[in-house]
N, C-alpha and C. Protein backbone atom coordinates (compact mmCIF):
# COMPACT_ATOMS: atom_id res chain seq x y z
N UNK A 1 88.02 98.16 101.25
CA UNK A 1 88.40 98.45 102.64
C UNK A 1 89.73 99.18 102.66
N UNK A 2 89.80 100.04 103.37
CA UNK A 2 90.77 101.23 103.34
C UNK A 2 92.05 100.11 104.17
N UNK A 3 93.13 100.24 104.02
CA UNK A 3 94.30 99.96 104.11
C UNK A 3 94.81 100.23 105.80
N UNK A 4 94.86 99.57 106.69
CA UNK A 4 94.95 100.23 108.07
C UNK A 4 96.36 99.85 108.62
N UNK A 5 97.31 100.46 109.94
CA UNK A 5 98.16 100.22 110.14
C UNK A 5 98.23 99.81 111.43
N UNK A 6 98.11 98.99 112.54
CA UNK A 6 97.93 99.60 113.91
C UNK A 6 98.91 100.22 114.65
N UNK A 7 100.60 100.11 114.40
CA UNK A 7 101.25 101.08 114.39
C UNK A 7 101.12 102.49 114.23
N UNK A 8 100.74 103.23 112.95
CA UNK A 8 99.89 104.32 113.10
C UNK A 8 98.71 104.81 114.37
N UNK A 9 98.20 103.81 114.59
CA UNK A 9 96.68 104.33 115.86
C UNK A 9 97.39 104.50 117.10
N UNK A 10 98.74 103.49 116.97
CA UNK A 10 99.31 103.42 118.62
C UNK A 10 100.43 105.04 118.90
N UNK A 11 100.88 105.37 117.60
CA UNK A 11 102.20 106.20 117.67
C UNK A 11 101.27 107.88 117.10
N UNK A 12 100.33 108.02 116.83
CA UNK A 12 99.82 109.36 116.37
C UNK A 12 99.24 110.29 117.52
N UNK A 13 98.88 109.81 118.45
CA UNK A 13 98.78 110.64 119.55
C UNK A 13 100.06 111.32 120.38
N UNK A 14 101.25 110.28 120.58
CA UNK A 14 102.30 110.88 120.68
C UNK A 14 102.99 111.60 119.72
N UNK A 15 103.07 111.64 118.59
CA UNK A 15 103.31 112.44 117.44
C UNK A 15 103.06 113.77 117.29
N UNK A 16 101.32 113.90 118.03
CA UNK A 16 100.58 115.19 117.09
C UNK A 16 101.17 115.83 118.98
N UNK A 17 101.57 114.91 120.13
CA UNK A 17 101.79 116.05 120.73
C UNK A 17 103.33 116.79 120.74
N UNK A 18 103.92 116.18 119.98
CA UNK A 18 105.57 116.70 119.61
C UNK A 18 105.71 117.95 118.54
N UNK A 19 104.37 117.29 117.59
CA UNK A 19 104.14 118.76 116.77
C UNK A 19 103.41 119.75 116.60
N UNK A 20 102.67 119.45 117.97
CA UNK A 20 102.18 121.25 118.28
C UNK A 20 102.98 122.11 118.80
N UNK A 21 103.74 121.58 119.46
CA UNK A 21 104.82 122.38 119.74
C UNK A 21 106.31 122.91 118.73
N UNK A 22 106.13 121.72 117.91
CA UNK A 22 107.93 122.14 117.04
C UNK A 22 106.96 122.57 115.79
N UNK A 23 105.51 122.86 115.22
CA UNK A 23 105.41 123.30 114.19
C UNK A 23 104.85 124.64 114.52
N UNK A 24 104.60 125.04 115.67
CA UNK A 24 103.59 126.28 115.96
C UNK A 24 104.60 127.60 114.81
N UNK A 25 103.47 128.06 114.34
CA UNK A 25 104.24 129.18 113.72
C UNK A 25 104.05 128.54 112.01
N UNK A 26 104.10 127.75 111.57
CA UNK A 26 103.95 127.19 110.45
C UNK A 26 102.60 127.22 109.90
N UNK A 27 102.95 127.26 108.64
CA UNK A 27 101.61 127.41 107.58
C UNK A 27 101.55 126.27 106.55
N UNK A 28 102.55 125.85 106.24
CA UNK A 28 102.37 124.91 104.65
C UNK A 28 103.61 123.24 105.60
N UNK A 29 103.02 122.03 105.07
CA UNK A 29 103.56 121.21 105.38
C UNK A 29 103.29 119.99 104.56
N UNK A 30 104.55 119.48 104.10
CA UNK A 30 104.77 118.69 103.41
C UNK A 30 105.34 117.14 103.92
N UNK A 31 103.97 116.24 103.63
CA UNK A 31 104.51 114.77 104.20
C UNK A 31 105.24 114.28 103.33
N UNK A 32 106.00 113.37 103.63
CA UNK A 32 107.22 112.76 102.42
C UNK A 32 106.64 110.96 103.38
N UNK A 33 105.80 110.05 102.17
CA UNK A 33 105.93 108.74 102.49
C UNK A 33 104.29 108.30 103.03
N UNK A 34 103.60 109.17 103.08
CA UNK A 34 101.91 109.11 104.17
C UNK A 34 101.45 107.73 104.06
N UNK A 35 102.02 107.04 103.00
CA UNK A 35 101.53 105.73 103.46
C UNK A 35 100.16 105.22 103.44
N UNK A 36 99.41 104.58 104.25
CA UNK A 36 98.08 104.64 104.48
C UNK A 36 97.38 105.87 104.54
N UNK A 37 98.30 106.89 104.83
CA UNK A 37 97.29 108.13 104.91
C UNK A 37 96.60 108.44 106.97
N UNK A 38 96.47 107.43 107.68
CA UNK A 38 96.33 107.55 108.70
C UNK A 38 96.77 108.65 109.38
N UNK A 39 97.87 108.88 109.24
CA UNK A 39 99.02 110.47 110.28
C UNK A 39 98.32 111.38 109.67
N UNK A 40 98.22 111.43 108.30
CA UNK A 40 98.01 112.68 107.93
C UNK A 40 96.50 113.17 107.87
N UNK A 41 95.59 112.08 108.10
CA UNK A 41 94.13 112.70 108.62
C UNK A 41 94.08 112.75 109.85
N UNK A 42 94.75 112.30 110.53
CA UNK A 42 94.26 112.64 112.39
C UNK A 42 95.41 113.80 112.45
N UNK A 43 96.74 113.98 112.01
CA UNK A 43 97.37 115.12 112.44
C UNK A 43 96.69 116.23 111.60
N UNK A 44 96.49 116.56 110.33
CA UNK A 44 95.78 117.86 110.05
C UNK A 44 94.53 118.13 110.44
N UNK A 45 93.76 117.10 110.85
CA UNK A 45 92.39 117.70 111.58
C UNK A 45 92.97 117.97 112.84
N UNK A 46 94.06 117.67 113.58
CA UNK A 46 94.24 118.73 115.02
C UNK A 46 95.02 119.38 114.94
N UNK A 47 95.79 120.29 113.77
CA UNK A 47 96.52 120.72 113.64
C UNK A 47 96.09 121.85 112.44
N UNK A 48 94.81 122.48 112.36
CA UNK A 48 94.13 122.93 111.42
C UNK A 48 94.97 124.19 111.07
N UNK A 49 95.25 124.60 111.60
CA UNK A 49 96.41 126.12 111.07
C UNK A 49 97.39 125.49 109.97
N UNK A 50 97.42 124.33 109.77
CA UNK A 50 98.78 123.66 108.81
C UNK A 50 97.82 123.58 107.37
N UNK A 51 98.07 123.90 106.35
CA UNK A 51 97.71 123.19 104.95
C UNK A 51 98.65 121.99 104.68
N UNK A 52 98.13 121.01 105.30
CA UNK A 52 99.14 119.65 104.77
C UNK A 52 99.00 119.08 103.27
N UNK A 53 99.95 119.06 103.42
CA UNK A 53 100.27 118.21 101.40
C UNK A 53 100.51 117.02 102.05
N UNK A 54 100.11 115.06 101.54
CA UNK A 54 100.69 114.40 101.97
C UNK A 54 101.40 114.19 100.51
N UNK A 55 102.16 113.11 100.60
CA UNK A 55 102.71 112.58 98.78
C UNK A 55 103.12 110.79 99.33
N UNK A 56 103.00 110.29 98.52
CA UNK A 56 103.97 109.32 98.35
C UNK A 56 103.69 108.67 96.68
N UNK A 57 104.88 107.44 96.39
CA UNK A 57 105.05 106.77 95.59
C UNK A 57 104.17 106.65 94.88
N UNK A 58 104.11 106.74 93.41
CA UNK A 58 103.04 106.61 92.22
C UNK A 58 101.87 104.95 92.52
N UNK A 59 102.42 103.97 93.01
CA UNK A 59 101.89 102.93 93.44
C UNK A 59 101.17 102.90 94.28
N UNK A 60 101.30 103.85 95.03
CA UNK A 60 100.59 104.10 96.56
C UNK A 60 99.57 104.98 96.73
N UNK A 61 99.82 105.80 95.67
CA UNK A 61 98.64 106.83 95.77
C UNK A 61 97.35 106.45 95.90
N UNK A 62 96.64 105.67 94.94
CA UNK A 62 95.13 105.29 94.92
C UNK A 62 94.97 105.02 96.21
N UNK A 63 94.81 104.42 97.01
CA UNK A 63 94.48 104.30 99.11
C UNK A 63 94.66 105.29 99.25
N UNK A 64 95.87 106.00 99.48
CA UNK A 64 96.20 107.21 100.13
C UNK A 64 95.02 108.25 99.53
N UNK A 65 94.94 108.61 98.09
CA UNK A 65 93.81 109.43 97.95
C UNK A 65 92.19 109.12 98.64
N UNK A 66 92.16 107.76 98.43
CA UNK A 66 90.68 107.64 98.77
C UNK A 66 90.80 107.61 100.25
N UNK A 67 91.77 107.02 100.84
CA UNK A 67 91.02 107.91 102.43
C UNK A 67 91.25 109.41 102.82
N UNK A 68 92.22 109.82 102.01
CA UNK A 68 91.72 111.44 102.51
C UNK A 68 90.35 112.01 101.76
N UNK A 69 89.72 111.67 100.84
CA UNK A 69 88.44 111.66 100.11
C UNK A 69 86.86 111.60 101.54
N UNK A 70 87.38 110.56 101.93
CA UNK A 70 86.68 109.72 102.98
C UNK A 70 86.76 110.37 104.16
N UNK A 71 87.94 110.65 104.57
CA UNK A 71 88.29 111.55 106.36
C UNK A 71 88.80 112.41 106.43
N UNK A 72 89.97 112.96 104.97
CA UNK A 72 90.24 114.26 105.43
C UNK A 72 89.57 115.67 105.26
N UNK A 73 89.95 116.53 106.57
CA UNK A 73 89.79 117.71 106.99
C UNK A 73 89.71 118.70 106.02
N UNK A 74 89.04 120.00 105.88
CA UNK A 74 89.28 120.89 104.99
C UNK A 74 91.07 121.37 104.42
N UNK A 75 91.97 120.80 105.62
CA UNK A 75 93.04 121.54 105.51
C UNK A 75 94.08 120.85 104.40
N UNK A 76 93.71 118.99 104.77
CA UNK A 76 94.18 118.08 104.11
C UNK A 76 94.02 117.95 102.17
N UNK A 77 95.42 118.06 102.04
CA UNK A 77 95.16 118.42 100.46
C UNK A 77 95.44 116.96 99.73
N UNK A 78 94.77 116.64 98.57
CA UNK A 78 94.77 115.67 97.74
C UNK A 78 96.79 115.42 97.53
N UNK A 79 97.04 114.34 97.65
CA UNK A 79 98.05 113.57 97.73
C UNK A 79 98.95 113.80 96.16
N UNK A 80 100.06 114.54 96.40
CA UNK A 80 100.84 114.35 95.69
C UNK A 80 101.64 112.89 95.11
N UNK A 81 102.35 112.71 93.86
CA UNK A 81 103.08 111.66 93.76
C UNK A 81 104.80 112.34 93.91
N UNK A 82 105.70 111.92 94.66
CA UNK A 82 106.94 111.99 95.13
C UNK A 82 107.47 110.44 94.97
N UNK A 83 108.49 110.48 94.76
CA UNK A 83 109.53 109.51 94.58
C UNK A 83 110.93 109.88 95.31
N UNK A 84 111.59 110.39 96.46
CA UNK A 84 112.52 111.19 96.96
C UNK A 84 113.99 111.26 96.09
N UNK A 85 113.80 109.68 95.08
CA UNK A 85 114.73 109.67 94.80
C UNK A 85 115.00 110.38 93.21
N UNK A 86 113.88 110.92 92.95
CA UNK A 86 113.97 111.59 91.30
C UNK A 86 114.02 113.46 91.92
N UNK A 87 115.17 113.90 91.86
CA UNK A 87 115.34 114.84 92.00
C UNK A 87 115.64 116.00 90.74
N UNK A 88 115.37 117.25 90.63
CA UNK A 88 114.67 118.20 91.86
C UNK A 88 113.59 117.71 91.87
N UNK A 89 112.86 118.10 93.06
CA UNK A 89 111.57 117.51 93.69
C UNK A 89 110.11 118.44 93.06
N UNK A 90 109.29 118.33 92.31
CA UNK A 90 108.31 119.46 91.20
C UNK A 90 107.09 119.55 92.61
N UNK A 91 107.80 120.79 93.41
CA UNK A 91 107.04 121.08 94.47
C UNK A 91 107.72 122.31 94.61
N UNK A 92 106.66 123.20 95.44
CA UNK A 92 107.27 125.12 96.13
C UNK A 92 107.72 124.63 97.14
N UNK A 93 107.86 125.72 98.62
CA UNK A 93 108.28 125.76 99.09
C UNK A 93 107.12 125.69 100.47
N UNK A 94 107.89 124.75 101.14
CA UNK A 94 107.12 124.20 102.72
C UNK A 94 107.78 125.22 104.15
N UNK A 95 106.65 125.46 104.87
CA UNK A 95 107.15 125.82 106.70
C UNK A 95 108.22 124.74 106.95
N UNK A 96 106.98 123.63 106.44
CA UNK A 96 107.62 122.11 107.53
C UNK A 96 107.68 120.98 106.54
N UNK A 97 108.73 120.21 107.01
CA UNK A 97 108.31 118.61 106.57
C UNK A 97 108.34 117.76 107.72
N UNK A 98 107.56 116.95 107.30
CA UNK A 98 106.91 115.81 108.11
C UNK A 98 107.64 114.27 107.70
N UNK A 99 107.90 113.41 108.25
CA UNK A 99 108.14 111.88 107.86
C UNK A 99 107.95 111.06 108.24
N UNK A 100 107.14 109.82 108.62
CA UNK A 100 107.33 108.65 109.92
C UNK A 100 107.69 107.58 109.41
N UNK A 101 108.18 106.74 109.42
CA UNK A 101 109.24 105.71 109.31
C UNK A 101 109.01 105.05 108.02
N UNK A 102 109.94 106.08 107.49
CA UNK A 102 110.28 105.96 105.99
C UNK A 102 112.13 105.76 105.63
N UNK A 103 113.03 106.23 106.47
CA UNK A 103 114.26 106.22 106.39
C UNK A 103 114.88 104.99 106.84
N UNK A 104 114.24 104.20 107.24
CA UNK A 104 114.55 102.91 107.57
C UNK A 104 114.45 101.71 106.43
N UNK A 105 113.09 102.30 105.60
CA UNK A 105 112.81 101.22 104.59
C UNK A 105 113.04 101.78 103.11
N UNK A 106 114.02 102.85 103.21
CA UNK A 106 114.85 103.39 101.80
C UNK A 106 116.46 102.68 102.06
N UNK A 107 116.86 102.85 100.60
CA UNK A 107 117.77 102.46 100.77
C UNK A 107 119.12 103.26 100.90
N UNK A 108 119.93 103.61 101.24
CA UNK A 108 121.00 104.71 102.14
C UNK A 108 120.89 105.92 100.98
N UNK A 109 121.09 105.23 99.39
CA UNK A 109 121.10 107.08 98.42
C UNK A 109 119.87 107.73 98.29
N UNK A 110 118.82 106.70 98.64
CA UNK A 110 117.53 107.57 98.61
C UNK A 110 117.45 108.35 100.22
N UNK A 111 118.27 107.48 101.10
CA UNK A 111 118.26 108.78 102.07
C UNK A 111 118.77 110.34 101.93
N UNK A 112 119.87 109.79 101.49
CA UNK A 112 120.54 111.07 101.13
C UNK A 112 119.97 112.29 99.85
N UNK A 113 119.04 111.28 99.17
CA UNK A 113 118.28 112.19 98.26
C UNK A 113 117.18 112.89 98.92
N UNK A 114 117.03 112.30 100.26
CA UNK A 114 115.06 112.86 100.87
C UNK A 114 115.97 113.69 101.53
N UNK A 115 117.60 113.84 102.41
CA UNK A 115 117.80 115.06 102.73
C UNK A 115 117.95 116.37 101.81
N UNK A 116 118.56 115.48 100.68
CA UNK A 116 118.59 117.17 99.66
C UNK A 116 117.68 117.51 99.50
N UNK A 117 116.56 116.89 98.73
CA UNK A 117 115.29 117.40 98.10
C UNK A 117 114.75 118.20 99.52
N UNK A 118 114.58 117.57 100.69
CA UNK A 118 114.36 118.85 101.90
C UNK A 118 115.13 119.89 102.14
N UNK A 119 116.04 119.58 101.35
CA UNK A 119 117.04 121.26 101.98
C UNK A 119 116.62 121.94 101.00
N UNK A 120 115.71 121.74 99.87
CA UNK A 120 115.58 122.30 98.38
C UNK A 120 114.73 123.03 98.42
N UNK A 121 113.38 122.56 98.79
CA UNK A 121 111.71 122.47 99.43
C UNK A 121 111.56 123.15 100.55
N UNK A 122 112.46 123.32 101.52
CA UNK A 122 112.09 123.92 102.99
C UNK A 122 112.30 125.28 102.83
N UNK A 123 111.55 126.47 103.69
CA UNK A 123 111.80 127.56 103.33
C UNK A 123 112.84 128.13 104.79
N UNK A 124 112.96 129.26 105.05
CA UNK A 124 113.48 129.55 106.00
C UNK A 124 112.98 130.60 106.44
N UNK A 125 112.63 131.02 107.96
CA UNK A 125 112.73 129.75 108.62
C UNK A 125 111.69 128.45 108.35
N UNK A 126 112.42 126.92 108.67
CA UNK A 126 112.05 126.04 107.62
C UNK A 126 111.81 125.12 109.60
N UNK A 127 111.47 123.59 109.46
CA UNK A 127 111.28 122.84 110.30
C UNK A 127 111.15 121.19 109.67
N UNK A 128 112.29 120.46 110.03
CA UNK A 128 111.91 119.38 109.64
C UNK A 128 111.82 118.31 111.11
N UNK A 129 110.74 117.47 110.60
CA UNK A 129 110.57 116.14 111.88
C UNK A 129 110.26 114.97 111.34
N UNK A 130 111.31 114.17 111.60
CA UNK A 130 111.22 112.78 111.15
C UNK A 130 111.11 111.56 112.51
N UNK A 131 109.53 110.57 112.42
CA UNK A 131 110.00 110.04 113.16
C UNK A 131 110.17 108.78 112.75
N UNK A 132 110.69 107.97 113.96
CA UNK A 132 111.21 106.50 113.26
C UNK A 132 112.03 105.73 114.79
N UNK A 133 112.50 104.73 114.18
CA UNK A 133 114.03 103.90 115.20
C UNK A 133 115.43 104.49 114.11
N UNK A 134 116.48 105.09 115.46
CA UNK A 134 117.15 105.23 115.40
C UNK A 134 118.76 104.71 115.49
N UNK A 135 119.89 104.59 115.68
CA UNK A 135 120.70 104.10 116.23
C UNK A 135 121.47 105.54 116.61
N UNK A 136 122.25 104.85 117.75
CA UNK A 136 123.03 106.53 118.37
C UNK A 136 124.69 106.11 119.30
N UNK A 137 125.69 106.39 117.79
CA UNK A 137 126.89 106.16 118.10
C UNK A 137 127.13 104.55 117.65
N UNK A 138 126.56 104.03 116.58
CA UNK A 138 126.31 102.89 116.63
C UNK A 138 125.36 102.12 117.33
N UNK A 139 124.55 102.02 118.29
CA UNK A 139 124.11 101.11 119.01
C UNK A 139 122.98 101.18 119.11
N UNK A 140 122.56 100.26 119.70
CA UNK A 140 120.86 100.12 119.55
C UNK A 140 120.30 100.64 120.75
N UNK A 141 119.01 101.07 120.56
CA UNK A 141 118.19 101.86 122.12
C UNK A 141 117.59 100.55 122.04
N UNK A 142 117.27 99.34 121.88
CA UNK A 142 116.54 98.24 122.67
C UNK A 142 116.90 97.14 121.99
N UNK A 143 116.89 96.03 122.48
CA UNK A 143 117.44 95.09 121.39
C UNK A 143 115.96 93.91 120.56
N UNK A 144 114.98 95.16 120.67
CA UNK A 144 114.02 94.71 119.63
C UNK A 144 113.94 95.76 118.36
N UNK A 145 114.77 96.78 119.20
CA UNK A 145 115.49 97.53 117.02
C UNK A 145 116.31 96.70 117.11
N UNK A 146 117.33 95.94 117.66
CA UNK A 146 118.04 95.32 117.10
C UNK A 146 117.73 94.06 116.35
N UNK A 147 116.52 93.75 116.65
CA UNK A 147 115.84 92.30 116.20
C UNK A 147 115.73 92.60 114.88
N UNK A 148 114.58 94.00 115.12
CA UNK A 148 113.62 94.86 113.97
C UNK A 148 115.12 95.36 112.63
N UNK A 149 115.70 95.80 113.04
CA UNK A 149 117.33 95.63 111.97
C UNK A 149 117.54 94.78 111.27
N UNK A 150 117.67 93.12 111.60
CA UNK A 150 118.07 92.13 111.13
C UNK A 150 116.90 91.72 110.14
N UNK A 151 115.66 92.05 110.48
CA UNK A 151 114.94 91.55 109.83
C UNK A 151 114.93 92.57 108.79
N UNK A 152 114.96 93.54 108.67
CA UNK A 152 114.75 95.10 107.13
C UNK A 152 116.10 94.99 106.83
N UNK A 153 117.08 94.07 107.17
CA UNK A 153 118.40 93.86 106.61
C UNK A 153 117.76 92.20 105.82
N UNK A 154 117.31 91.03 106.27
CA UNK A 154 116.89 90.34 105.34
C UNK A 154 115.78 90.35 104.60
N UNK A 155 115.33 91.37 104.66
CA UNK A 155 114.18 91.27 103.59
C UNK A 155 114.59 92.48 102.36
N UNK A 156 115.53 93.21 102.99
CA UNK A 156 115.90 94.11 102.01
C UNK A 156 117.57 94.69 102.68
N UNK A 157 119.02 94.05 101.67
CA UNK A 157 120.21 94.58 102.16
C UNK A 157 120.46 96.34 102.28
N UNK A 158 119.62 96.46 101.66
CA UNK A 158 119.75 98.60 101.30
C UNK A 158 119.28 98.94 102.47
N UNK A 159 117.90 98.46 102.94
CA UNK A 159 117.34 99.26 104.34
C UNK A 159 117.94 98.95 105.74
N UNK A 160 117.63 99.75 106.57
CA UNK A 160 118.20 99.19 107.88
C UNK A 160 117.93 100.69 108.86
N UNK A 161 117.44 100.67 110.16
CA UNK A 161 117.70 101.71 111.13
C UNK A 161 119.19 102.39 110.92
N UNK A 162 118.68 103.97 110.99
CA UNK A 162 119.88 104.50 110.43
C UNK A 162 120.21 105.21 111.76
N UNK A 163 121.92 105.42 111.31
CA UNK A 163 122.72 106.24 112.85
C UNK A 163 122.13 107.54 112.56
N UNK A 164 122.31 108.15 113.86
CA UNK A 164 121.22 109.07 114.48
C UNK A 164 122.83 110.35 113.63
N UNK A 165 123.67 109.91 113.78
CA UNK A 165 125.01 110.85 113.14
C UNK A 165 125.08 111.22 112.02
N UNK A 166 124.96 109.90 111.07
CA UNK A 166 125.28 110.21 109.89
C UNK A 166 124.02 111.48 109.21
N UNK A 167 122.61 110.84 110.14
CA UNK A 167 121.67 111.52 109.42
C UNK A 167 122.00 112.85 109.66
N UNK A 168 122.08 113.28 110.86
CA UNK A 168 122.84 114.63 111.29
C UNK A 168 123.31 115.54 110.48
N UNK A 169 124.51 114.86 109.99
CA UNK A 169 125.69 115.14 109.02
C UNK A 169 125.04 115.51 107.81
N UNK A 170 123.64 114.66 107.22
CA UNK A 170 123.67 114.98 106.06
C UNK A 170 122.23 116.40 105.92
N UNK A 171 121.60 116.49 107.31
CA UNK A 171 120.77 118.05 107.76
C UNK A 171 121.27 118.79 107.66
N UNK A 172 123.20 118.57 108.37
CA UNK A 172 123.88 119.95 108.33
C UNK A 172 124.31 120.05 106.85
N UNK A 173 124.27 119.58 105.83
CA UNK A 173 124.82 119.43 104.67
C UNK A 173 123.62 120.67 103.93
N UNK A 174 122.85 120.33 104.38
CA UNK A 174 120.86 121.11 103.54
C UNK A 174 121.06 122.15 105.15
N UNK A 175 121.62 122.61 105.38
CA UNK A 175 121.64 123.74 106.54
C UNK A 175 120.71 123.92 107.15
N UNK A 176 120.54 122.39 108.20
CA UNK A 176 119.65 122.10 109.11
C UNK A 176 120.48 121.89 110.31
N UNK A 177 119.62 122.42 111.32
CA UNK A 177 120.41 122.12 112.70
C UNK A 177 119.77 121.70 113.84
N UNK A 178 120.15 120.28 114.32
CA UNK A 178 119.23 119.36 115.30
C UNK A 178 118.57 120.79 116.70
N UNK A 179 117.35 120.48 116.57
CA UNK A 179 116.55 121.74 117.77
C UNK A 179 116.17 120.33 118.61
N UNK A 180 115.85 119.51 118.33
CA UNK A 180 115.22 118.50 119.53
C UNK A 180 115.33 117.25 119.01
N UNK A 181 115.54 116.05 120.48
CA UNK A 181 115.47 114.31 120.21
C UNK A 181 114.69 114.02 121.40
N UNK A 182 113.43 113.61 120.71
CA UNK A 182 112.04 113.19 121.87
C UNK A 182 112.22 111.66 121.60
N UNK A 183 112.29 111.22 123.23
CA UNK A 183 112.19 109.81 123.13
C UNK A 183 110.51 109.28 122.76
N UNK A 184 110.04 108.64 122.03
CA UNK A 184 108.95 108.26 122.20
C UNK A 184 107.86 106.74 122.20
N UNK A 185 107.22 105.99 122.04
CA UNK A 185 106.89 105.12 122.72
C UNK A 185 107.50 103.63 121.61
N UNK A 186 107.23 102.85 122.16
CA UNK A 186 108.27 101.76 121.28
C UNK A 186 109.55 101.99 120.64
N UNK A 187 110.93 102.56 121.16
CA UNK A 187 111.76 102.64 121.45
C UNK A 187 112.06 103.48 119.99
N UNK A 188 110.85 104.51 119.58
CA UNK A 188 111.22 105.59 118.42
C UNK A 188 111.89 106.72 119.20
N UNK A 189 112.30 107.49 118.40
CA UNK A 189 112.62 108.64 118.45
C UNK A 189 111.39 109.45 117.26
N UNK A 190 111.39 110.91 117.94
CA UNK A 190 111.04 112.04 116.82
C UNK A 190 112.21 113.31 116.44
N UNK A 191 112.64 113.64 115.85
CA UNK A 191 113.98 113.92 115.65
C UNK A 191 113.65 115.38 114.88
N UNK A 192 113.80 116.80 115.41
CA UNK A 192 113.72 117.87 114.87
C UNK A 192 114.86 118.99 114.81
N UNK A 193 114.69 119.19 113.17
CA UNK A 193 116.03 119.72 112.54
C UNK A 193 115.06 121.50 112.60
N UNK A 194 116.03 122.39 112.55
CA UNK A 194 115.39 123.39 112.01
C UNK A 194 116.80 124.31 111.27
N UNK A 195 116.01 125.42 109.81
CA UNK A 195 116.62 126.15 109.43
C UNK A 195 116.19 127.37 109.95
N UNK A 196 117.37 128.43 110.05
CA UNK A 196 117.09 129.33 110.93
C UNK A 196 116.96 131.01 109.84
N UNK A 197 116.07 131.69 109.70
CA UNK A 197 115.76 132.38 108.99
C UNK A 197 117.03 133.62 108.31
């Protein structure tokens, strides 16, 4: 039995409509984290102009391959293995990258490694969108990220909802520059950086 999320079923309709709009124009797209694989078969079957790559972790792959085997689209390509934190990243060059709440459950240098390896990987003009819970100026947008914090702080001290700043800081570092912050449903954000050609 394929691996299911219901998070994924609830948050992918709002997703695929944030990125018809911030990917139009794009050809090649690279997921960093696919997880179950869920995003990345319902977003590349409505998003068929994209050749999506998904990838994640050497552990994770077997699910992730067999449901794109099972549901994905002509466009959907067999699942890379990525690790963000073994850099340089043995990949060309992407339109777009893709992420959904993966920066929360790394730990702060592997963040800072999934921004380089994207400033490495992205072409220009390039598009990155990560979604997830945020914090902004310190503080929490609901105080069930603040719950959701305490708990990815005790189950793991490295992870935690990250400030909406620092991540900023480290886009402009890979010469990315915030184009949009979509509020979206359960108190996420979708957060789009772009490099400008």
């Amino acid at each position: 039995m394929l691996a299911h999320s219901d998070a994924c079923e609830r948050n992918k309709g709002p997703i695929l409509a944030v990125l018809r709009d911030a990917l139009a124009g794009c050809r090649t797209l690279l997921e960093i984290g696919s997880g179950t694989g869920q995003h990345a078969v319902y977003l590349a079957h409505h998003l068929p102009q994209l050749s999506w790559q998904p990838s994640e972790r050497q552990g994770e792959l077997g699910p992730l391959a067999e449901r794109i085997r099972l549901e994905g689209s002509p466009n959907l390509l067999p699942p890379l293995e990525l690790d963000v934190r073994c850099q340089p990243w043995p990949l060309g060059t992407f339109d777009a990258v893709f992420s959904a709440n993966t920066l929360h459950i790394m730990g702060w240098q592997a963040v800072q490694d999934f921004f380089r390896g994207v400033g490495a990987v992205l072409g220009a003009p390039g598009v990155l969108c990560v979604y997830g819970p945020f914090r902004y100026r310190g503080g929490y947008t609901s105080d069930s990220n603040a719950a959701f914090d305490r708990w990815l702080h005790e189950r793991d001290p490295e992870s935690g909802i990250r400030d909406f700043e620092a991540l900023d800081e480290l886009a402009a570092r890979s010469g990315l520059t915030l184009a949009a912050d979509y509020a979206m449903p359960a108190n996420n954000q979708t957060l789009v950086w772009r490099r400008m050609a």
